[in-house]
Protein backbone atom coordinates (compact mmCIF):
# COMPACT_ATOMS: atom_id res chain seq x y z
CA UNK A 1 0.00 0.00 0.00
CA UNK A 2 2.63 2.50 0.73
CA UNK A 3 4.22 1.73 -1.90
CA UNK A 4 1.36 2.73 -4.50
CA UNK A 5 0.76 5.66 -2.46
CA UNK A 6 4.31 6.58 -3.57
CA UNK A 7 4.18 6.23 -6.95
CA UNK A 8 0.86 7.80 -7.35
CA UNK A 9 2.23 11.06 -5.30
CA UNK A 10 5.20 11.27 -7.50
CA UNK A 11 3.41 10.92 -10.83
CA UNK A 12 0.41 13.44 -9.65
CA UNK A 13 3.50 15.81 -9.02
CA UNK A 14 4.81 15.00 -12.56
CA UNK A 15 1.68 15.37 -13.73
CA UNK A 16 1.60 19.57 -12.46
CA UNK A 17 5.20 20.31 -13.12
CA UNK A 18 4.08 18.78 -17.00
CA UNK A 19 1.15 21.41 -16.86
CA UNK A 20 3.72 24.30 -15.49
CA UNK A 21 5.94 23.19 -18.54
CA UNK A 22 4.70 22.79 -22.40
CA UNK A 23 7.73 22.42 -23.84
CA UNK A 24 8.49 19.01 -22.12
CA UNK A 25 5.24 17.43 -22.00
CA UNK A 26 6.94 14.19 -24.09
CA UNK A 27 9.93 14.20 -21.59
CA UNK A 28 7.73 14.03 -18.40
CA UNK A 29 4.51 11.88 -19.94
CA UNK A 30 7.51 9.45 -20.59
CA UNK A 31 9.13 10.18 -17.16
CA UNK A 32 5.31 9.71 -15.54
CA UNK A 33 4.92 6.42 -17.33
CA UNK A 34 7.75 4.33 -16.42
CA UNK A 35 7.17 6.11 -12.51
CA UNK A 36 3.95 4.38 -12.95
CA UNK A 37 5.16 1.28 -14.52
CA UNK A 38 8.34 0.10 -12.99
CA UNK A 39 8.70 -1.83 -9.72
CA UNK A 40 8.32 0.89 -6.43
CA UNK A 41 12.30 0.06 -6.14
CA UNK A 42 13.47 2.06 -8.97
CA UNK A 43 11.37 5.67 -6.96
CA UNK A 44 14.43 7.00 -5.97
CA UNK A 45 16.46 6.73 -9.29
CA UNK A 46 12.98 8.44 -10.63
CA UNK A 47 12.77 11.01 -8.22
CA UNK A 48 16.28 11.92 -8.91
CA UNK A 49 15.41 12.24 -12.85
CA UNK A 50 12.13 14.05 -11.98
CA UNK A 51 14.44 16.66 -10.25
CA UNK A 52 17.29 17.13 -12.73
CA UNK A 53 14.33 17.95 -15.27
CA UNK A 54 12.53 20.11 -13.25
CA UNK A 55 16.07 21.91 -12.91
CA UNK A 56 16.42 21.71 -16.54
CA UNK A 57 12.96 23.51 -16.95
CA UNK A 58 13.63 26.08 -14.58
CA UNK A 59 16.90 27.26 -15.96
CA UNK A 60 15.26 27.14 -19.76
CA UNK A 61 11.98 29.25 -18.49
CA UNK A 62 14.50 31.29 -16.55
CA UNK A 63 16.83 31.97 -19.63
CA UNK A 64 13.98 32.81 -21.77
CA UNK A 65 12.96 35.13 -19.61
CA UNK A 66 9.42 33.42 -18.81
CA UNK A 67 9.27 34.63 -15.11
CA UNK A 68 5.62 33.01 -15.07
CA UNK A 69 6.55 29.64 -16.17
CA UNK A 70 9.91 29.87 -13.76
CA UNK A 71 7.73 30.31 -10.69
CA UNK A 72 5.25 27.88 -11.39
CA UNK A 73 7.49 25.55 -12.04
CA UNK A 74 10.34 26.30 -8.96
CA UNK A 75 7.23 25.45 -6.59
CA UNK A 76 6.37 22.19 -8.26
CA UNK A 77 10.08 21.42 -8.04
CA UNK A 78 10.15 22.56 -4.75
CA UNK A 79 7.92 20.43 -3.50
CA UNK A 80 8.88 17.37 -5.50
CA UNK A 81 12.16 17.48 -3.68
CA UNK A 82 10.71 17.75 -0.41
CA UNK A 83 8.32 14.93 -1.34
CA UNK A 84 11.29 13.47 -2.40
CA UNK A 85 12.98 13.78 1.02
CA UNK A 86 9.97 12.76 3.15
CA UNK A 87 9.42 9.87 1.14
CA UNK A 88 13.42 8.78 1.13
CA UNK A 89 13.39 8.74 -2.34
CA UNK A 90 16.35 11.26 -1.58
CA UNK A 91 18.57 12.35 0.67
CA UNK A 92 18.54 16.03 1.85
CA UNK A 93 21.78 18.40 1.27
């Protein structure tokens, strides 16, 4: 049970940092799917991915100068990683 409750809090978070960022909806549907798919063991290796796109993201929005999509997504990412932490999907520092 915990284990599904897991996965399905990562993906829903995948699912808003996709709606904070157009321009890698293929990157995170694919990210979302094996989250979804794969055995619960492999969370923390997709929690780590999650994160380095979500930095990705940021620094693109950022560099475009897309304030709007920057802070929408820096609070999904935000989150994700203290999700992330919580969970023990990753280790804080």
């Amino acid at each position: 049970m915990m284990q599904d409750y897991l996965i399905g809090e990562l993906s829903a978070r995948l699912e808003r940092l996709q709606a904070a960022s157009a321009g890698a909806a293929a990157d995170l549907a694919r990210l979302r799917r094996r989250v979804e798919t794969r055995p619960a063991a492999e969370l923390a290796g997709e929690t780590a991915q999650a994160l380095a796109l979500a930095d990705r993201l940021c620094w693109e929005s950022l560099s475009g100068g897309d304030t709007i999509a920057f802070d929408r997504q820096a609070a999904v990412s935000a989150d994700l990683r203290v999700f992330g932490i919580c969970a023990g999907l990753l280790e804080e520092g």
